[in-house]
PDB file of N, CA and C in Angstrom:
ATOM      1  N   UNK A   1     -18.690  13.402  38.867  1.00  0.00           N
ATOM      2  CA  UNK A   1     -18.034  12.391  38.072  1.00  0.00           C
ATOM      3  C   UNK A   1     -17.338  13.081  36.911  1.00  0.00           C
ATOM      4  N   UNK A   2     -16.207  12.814  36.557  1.00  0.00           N
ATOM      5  CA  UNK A   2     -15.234  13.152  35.555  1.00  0.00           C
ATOM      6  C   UNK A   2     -15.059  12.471  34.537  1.00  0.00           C
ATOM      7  N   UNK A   3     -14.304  13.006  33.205  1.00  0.00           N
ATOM      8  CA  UNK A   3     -14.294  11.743  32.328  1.00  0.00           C
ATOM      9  C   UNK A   3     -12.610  11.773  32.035  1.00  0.00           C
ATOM     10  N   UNK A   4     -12.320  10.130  31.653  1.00  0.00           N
ATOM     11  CA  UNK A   4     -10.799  10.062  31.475  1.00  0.00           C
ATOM     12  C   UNK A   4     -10.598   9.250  30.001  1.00  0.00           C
ATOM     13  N   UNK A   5      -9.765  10.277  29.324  1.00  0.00           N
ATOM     14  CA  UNK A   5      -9.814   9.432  28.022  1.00  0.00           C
ATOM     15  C   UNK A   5      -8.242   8.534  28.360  1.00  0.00           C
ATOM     16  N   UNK A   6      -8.677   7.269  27.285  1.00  0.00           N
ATOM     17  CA  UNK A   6      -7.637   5.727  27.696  1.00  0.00           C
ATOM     18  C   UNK A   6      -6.862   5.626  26.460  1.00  0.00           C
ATOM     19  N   UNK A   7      -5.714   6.013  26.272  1.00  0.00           N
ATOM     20  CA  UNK A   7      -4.694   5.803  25.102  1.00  0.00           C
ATOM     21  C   UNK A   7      -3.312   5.403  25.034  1.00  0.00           C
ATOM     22  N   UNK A   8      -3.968   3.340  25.203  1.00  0.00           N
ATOM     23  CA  UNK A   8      -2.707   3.006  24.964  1.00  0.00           C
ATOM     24  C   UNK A   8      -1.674   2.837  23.934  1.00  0.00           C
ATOM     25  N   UNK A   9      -2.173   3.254  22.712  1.00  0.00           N
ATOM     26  CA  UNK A   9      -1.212   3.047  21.464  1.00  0.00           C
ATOM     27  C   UNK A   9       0.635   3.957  21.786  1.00  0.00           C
ATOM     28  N   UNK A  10      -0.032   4.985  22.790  1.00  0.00           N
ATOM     29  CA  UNK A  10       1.334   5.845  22.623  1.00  0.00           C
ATOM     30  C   UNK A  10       1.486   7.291  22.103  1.00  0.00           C
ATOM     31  N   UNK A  11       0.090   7.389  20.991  1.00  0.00           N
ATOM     32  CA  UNK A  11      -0.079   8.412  20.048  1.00  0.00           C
ATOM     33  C   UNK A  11      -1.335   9.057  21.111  1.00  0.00           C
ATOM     34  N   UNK A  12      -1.413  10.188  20.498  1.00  0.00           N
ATOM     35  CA  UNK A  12      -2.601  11.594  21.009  1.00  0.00           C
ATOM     36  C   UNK A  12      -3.804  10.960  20.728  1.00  0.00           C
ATOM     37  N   UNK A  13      -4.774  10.710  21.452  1.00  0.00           N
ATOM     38  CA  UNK A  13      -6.116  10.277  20.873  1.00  0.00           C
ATOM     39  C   UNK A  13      -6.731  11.323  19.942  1.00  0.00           C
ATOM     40  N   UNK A  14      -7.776  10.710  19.407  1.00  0.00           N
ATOM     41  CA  UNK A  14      -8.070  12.284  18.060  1.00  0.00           C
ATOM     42  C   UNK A  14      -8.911  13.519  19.054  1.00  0.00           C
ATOM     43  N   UNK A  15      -8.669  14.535  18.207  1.00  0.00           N
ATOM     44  CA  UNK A  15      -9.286  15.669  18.769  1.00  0.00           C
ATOM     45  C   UNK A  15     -10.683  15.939  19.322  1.00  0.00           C
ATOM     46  N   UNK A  16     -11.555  14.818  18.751  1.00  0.00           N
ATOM     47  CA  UNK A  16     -12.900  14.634  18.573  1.00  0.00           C
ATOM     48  C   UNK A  16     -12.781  13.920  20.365  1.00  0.00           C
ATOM     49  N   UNK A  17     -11.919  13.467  20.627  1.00  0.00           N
ATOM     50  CA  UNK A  17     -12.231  12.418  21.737  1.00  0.00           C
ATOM     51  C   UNK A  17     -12.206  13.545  22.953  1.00  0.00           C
ATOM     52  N   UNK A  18     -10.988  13.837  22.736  1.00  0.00           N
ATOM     53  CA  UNK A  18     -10.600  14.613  23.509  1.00  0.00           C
ATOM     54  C   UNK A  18     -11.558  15.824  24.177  1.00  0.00           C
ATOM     55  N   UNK A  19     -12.046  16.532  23.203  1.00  0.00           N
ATOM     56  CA  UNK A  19     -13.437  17.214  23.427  1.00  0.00           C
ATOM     57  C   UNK A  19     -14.432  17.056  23.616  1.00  0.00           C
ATOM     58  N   UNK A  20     -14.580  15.355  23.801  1.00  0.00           N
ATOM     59  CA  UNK A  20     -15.819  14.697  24.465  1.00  0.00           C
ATOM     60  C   UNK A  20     -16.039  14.627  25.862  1.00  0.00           C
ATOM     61  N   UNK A  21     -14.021  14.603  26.386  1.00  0.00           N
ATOM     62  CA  UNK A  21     -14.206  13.802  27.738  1.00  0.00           C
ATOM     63  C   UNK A  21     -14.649  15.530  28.476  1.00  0.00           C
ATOM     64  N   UNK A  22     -13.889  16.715  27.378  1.00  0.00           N
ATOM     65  CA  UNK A  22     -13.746  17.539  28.273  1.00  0.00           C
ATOM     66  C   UNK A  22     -15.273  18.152  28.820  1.00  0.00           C
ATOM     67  N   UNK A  23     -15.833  17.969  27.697  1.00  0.00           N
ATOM     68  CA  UNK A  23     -17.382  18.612  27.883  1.00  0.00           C
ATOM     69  C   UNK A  23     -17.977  17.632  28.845  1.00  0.00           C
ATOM     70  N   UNK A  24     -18.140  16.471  28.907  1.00  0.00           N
ATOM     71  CA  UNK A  24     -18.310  15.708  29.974  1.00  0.00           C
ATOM     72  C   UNK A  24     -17.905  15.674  30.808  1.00  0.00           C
ATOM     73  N   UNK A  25     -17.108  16.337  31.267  1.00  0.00           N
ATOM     74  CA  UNK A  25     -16.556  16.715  32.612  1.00  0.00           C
ATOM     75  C   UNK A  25     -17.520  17.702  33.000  1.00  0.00           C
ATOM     76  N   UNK A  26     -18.171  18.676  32.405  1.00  0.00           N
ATOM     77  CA  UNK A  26     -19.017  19.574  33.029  1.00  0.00           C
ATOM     78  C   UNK A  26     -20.512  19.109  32.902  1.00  0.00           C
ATOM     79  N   UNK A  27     -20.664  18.130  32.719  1.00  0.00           N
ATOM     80  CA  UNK A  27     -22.347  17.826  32.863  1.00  0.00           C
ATOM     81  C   UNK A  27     -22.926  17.434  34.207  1.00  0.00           C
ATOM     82  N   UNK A  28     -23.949  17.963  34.605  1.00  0.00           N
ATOM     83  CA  UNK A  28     -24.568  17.115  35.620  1.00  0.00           C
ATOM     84  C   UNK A  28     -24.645  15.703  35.642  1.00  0.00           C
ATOM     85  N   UNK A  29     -24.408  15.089  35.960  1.00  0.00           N
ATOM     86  CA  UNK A  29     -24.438  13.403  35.756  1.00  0.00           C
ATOM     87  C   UNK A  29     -26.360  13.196  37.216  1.00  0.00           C
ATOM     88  N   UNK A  30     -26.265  14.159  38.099  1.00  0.00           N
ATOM     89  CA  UNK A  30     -27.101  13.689  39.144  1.00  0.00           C
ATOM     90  C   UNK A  30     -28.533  14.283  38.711  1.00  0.00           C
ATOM     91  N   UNK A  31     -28.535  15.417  37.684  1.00  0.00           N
ATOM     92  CA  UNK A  31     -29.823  15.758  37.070  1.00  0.00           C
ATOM     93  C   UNK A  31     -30.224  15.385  35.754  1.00  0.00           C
ATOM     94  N   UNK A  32     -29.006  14.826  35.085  1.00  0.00           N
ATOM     95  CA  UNK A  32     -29.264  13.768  33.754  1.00  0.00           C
ATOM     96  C   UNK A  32     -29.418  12.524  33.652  1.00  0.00           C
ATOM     97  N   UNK A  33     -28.331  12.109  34.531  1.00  0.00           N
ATOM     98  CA  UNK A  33     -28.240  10.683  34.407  1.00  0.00           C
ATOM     99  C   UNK A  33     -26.993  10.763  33.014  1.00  0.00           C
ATOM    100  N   UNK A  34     -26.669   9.387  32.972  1.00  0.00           N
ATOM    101  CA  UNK A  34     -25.985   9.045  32.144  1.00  0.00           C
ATOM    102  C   UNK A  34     -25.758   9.633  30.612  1.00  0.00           C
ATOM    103  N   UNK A  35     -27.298   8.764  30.553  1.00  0.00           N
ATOM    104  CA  UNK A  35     -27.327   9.144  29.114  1.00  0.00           C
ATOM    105  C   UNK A  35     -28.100  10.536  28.442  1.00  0.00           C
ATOM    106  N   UNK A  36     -28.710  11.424  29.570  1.00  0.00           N
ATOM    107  CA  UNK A  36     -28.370  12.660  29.314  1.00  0.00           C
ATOM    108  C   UNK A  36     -27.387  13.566  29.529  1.00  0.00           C
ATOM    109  N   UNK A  37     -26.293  13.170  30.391  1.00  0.00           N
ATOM    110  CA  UNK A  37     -25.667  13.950  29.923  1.00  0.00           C
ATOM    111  C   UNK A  37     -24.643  13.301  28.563  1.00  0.00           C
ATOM    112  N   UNK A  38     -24.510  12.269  28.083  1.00  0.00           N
ATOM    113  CA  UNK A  38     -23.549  12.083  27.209  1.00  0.00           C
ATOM    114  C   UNK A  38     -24.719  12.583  25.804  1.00  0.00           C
ATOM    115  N   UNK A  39     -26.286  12.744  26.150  1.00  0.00           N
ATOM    116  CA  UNK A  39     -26.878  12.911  24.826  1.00  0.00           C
ATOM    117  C   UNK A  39     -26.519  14.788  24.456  1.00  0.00           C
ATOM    118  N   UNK A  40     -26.441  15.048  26.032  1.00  0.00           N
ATOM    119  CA  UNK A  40     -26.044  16.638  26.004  1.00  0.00           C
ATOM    120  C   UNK A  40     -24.383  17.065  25.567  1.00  0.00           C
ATOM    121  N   UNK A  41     -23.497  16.434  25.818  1.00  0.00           N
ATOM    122  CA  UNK A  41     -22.132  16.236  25.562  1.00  0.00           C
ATOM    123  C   UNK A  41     -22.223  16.273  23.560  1.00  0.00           C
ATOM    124  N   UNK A  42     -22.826  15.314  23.240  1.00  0.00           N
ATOM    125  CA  UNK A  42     -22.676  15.446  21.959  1.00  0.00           C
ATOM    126  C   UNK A  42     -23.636  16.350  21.068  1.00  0.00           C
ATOM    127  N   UNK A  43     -24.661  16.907  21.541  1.00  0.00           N
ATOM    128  CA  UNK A  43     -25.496  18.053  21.014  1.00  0.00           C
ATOM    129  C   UNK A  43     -24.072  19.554  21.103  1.00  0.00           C
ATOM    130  N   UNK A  44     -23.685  19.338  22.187  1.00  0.00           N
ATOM    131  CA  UNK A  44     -22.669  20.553  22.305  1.00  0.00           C
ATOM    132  C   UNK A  44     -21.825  20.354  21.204  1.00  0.00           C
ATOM    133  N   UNK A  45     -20.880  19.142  20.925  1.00  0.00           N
ATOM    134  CA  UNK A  45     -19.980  18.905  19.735  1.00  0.00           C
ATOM    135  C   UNK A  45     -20.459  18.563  18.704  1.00  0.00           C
ATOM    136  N   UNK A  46     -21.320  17.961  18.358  1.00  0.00           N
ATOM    137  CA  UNK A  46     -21.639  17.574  17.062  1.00  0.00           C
ATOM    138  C   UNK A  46     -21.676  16.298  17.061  1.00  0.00           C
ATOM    139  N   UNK A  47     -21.877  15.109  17.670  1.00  0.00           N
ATOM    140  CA  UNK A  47     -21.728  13.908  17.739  1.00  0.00           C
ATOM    141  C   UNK A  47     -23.271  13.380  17.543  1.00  0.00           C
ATOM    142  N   UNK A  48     -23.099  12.244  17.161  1.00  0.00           N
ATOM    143  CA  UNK A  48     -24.198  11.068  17.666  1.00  0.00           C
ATOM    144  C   UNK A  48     -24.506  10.007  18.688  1.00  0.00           C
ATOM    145  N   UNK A  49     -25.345   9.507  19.376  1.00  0.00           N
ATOM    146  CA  UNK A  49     -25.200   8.346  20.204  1.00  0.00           C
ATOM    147  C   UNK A  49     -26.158   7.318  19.041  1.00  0.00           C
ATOM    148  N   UNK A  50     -24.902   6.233  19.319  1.00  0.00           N
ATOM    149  CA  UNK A  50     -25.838   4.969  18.545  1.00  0.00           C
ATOM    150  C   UNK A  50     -26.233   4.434  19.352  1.00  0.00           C
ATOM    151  N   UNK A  51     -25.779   3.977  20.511  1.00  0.00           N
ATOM    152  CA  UNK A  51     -27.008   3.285  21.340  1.00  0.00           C
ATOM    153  C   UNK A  51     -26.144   3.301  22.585  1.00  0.00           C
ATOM    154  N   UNK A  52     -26.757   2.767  23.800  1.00  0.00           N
ATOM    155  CA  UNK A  52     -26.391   3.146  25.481  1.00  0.00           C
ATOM    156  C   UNK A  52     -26.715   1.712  26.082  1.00  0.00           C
ATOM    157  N   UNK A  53     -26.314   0.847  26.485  1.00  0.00           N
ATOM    158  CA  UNK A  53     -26.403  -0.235  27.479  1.00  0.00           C
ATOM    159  C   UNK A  53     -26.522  -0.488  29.055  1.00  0.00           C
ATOM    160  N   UNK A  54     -27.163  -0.768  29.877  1.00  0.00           N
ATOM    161  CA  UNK A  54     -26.801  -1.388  31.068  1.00  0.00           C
ATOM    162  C   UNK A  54     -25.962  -2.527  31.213  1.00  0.00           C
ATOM    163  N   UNK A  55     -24.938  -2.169  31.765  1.00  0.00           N
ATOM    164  CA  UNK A  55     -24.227  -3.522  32.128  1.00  0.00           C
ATOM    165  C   UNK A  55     -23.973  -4.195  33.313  1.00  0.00           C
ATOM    166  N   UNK A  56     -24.800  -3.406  33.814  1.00  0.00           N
ATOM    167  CA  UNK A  56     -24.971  -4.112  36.073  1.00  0.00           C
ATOM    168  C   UNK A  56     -23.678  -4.473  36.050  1.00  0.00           C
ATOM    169  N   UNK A  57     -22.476  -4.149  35.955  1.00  0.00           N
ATOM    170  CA  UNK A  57     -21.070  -3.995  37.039  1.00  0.00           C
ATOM    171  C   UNK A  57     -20.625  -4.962  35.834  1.00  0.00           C
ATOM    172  N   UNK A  58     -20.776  -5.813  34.663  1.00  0.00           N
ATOM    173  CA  UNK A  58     -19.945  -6.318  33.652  1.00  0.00           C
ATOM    174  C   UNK A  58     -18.416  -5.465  33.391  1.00  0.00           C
ATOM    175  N   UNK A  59     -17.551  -6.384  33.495  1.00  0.00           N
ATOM    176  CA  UNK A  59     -16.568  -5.428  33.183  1.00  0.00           C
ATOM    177  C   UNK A  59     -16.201  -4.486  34.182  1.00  0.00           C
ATOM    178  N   UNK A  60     -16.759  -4.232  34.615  1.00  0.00           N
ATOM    179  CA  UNK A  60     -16.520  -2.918  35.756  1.00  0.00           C
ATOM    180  C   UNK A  60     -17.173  -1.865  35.656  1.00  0.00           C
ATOM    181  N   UNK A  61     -18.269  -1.994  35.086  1.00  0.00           N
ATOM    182  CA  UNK A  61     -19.105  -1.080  34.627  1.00  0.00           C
ATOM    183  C   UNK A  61     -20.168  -0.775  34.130  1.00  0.00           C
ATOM    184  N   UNK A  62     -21.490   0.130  34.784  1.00  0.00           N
ATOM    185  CA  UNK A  62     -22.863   0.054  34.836  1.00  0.00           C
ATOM    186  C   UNK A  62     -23.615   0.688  33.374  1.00  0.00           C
ATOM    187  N   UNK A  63     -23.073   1.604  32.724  1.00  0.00           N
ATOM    188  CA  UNK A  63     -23.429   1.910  31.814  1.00  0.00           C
ATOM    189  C   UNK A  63     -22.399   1.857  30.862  1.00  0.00           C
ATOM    190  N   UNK A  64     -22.539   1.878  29.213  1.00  0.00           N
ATOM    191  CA  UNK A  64     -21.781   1.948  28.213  1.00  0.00           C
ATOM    192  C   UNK A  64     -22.598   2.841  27.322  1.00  0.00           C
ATOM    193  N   UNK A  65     -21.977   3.380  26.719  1.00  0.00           N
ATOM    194  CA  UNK A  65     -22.812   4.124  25.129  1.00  0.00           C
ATOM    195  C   UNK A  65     -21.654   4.556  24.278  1.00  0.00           C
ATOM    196  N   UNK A  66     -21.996   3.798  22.925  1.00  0.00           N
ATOM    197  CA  UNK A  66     -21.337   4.213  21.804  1.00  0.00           C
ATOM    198  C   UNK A  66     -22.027   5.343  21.269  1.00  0.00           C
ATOM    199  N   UNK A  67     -20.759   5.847  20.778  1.00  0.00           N
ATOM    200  CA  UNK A  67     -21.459   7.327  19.707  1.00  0.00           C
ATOM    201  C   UNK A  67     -20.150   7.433  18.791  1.00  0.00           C
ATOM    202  N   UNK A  68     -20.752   8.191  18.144  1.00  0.00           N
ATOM    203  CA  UNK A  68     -19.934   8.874  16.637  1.00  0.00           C
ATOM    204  C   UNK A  68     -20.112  10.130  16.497  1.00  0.00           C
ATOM    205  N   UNK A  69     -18.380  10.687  16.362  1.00  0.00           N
ATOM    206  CA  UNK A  69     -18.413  11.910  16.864  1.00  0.00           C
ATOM    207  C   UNK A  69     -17.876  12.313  15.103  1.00  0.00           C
ATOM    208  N   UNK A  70     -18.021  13.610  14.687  1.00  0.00           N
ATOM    209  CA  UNK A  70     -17.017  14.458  13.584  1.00  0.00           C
ATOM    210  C   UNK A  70     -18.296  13.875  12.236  1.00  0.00           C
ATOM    211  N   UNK A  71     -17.619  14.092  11.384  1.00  0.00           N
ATOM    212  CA  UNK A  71     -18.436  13.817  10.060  1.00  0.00           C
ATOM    213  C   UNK A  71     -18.736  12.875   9.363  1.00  0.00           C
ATOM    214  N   UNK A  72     -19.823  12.421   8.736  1.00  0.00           N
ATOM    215  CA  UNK A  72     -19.592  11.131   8.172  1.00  0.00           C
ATOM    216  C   UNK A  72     -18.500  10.251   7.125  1.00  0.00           C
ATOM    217  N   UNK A  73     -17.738  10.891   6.649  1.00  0.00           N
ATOM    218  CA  UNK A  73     -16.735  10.443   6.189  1.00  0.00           C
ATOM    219  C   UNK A  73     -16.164  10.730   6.803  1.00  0.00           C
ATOM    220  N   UNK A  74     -15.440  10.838   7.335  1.00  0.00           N
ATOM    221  CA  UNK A  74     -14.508  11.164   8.751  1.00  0.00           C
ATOM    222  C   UNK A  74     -14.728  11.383  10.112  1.00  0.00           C
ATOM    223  N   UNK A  75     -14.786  10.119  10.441  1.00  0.00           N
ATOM    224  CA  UNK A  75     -15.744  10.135  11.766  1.00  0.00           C
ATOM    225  C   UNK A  75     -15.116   9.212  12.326  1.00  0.00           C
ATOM    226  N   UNK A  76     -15.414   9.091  13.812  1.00  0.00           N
ATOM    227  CA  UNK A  76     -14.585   8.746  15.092  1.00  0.00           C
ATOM    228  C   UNK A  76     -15.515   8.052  15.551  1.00  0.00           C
ATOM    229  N   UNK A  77     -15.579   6.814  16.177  1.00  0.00           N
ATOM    230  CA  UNK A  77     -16.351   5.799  16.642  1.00  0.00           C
ATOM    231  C   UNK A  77     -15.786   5.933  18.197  1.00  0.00           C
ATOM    232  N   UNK A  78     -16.419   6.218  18.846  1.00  0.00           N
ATOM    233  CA  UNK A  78     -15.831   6.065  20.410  1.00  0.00           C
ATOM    234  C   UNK A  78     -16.812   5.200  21.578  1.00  0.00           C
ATOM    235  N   UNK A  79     -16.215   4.851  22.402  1.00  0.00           N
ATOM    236  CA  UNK A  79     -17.168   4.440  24.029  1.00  0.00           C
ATOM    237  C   UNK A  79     -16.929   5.247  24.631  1.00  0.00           C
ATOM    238  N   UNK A  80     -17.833   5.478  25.872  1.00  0.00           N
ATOM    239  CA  UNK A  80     -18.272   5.974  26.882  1.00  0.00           C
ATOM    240  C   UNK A  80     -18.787   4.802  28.411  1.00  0.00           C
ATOM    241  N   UNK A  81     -18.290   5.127  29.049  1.00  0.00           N
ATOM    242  CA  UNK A  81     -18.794   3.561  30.075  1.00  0.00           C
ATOM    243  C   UNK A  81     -18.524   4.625  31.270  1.00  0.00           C
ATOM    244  N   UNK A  82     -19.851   4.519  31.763  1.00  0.00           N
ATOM    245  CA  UNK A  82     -19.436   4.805  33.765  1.00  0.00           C
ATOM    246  C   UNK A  82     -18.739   3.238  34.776  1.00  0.00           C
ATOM    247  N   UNK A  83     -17.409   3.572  35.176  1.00  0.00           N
ATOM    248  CA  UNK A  83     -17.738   2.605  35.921  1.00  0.00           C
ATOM    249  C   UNK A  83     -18.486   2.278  37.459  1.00  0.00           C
ATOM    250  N   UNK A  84     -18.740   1.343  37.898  1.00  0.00           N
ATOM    251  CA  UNK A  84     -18.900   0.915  38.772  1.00  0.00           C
ATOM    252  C   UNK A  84     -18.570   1.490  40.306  1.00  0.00           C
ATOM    253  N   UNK A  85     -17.332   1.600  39.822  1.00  0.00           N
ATOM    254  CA  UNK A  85     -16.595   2.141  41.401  1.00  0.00           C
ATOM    255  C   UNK A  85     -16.981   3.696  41.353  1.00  0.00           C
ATOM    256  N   UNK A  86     -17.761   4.657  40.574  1.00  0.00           N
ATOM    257  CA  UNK A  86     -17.830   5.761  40.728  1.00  0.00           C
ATOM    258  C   UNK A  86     -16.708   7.031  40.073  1.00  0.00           C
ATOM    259  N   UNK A  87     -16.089   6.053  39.432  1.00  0.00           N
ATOM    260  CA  UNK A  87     -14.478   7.348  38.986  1.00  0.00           C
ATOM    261  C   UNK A  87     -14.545   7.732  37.508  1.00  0.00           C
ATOM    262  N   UNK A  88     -14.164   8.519  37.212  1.00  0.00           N
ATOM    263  CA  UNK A  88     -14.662   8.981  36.032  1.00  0.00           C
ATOM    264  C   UNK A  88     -14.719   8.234  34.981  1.00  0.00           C
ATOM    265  N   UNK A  89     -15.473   8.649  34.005  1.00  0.00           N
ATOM    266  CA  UNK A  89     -16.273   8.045  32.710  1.00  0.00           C
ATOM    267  C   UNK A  89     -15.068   7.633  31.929  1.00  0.00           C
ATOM    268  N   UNK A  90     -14.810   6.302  31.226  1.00  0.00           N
ATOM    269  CA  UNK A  90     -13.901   6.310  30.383  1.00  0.00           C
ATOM    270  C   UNK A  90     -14.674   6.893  29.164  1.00  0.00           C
ATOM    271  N   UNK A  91     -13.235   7.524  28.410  1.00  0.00           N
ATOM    272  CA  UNK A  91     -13.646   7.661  27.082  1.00  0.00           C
ATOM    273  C   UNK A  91     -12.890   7.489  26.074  1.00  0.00           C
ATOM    274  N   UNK A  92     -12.871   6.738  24.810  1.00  0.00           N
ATOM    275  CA  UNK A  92     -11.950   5.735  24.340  1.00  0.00           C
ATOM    276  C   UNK A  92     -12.601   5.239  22.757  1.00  0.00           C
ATOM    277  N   UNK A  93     -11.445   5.584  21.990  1.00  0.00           N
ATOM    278  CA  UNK A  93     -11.957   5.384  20.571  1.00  0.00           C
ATOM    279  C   UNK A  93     -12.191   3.408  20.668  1.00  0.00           C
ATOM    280  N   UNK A  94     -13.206   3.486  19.476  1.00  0.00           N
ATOM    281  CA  UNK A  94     -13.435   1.938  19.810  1.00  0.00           C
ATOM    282  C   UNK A  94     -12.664   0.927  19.112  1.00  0.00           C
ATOM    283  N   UNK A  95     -12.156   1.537  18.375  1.00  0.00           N
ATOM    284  CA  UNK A  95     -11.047   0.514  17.952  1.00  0.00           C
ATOM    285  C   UNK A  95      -9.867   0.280  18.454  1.00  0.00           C
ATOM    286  N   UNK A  96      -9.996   0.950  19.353  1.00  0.00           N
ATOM    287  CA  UNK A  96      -8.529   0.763  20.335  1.00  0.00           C
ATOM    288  C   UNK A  96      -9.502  -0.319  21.770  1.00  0.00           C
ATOM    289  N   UNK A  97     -10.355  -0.092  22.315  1.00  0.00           N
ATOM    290  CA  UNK A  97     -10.890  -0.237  23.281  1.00  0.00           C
ATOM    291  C   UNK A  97     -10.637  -1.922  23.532  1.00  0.00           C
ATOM    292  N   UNK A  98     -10.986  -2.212  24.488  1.00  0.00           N
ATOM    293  CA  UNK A  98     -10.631  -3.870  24.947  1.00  0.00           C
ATOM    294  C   UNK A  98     -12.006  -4.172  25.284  1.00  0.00           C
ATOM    295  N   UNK A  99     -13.216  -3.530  25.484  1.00  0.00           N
ATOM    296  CA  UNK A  99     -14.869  -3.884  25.511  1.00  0.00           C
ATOM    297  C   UNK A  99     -15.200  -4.696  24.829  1.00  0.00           C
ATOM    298  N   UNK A 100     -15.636  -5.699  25.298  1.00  0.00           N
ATOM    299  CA  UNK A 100     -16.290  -6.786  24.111  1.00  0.00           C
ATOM    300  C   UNK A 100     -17.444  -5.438  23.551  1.00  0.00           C
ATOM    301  N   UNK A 101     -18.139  -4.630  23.820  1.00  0.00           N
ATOM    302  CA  UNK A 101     -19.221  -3.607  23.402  1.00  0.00           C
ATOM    303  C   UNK A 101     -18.818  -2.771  22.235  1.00  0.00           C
ATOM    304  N   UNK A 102     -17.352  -2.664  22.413  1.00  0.00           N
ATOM    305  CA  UNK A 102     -16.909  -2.647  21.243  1.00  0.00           C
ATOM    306  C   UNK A 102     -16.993  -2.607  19.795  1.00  0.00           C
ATOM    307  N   UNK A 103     -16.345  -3.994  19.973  1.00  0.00           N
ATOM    308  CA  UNK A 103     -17.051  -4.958  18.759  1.00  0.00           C
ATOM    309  C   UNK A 103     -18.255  -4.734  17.425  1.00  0.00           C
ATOM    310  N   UNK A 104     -18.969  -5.021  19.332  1.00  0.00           N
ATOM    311  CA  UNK A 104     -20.671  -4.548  18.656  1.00  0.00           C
ATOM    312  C   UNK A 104     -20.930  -3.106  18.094  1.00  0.00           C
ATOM    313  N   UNK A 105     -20.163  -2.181  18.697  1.00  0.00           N
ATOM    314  CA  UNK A 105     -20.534  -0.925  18.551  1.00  0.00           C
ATOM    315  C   UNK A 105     -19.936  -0.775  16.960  1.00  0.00           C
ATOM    316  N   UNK A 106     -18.821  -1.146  16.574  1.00  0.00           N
ATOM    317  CA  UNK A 106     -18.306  -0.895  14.968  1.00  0.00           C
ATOM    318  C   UNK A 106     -19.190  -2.234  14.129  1.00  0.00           C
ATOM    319  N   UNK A 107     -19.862  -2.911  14.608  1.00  0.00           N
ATOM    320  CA  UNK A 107     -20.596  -3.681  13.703  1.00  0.00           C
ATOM    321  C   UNK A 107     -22.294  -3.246  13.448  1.00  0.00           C
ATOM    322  N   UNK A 108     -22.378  -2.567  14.568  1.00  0.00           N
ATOM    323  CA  UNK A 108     -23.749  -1.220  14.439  1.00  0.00           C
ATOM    324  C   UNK A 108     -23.415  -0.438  13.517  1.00  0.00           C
ATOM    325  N   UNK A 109     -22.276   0.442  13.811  1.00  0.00           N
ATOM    326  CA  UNK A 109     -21.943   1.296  13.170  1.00  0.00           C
ATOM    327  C   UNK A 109     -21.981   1.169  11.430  1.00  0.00           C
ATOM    328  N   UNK A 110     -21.076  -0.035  10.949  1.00  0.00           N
ATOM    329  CA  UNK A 110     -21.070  -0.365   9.534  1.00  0.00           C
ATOM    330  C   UNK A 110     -22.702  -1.015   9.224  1.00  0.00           C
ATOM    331  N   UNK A 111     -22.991  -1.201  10.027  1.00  0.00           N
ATOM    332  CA  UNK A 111     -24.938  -1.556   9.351  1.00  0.00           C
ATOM    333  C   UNK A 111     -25.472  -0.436   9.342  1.00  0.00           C
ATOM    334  N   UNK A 112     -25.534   0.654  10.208  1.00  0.00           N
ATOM    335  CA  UNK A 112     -25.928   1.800   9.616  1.00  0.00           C
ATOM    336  C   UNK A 112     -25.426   2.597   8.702  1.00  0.00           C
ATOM    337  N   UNK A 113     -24.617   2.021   8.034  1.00  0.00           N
ATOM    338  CA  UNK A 113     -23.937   2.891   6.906  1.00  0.00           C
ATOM    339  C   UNK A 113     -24.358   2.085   5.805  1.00  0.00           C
ATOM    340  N   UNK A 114     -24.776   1.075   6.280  1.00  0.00           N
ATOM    341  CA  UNK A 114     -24.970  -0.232   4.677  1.00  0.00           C
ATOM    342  C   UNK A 114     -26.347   0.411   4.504  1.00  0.00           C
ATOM    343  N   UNK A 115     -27.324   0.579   5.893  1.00  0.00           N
ATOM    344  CA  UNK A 115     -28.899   1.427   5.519  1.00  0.00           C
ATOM    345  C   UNK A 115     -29.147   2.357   4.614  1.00  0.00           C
ATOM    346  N   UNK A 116     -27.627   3.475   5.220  1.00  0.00           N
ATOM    347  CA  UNK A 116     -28.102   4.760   4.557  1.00  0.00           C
ATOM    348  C   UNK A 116     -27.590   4.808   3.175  1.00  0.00           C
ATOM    349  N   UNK A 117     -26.701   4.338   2.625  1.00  0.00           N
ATOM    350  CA  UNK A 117     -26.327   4.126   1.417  1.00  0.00           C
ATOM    351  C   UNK A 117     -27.114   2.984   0.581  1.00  0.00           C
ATOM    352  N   UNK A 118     -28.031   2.367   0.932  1.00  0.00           N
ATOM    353  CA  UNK A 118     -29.250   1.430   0.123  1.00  0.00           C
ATOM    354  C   UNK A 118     -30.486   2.029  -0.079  1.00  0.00           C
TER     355      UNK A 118
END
């Protein structure tokens, strides 16, 4: 399984993304599973996973996981989703993304920032 980053604005997705899909392209997906290899993908770059979902074929797709990649003030909110049909992993900043998971994932995101700053 491969990963394909999704950028419809027109512009270069950020660099951070880009080096997500690529390292995920080399993970085992059949001796990790999902969410080891995307937990291994971001140990290699520097990223975080905020959290990983089942979505039994929603959308088109069985797994999702948000993470945050680059630094905390300057940091990149992205998805990750296997789909369904088997073809490579999207990978896709989340504010561009059309996922209702989305959503959720930048409203995680700003509650863990309201934590660590209280």
């Amino acid at each position: 399984m491969t990963a394909s980053i999704v950028e419809e604005s027109g512009t270069a997705p950020p660099l951070e993304l880009v080096e997500l899909e690529l390292v995920l392209r080399h993970q085992d997906f059949v001796e990790t599973g999902f969410e080891g290899a995307v937990r291994q993908a971001l140990e290699r770059i520097g990223g975080s996973l905020l959290f990983r979902m089942r979505m039994d074929g929603v959308d088109g797709y069985d797994w999702v996981a948000a993470v945050q990649l680059g630094h905390e003030e300057n940091h990149t909110l992205a998805i990750v989703a296997q789909p369904t049909d088997g073809g490579p992993l999207l990978v896709e900043e989340a504010a561009s993304s059309k996922l209702p998971v989305a959503r959720l994932a930048e409203a995680y995101a700003d509650l863990m920032k309201q934590f660590a700053t209280s």
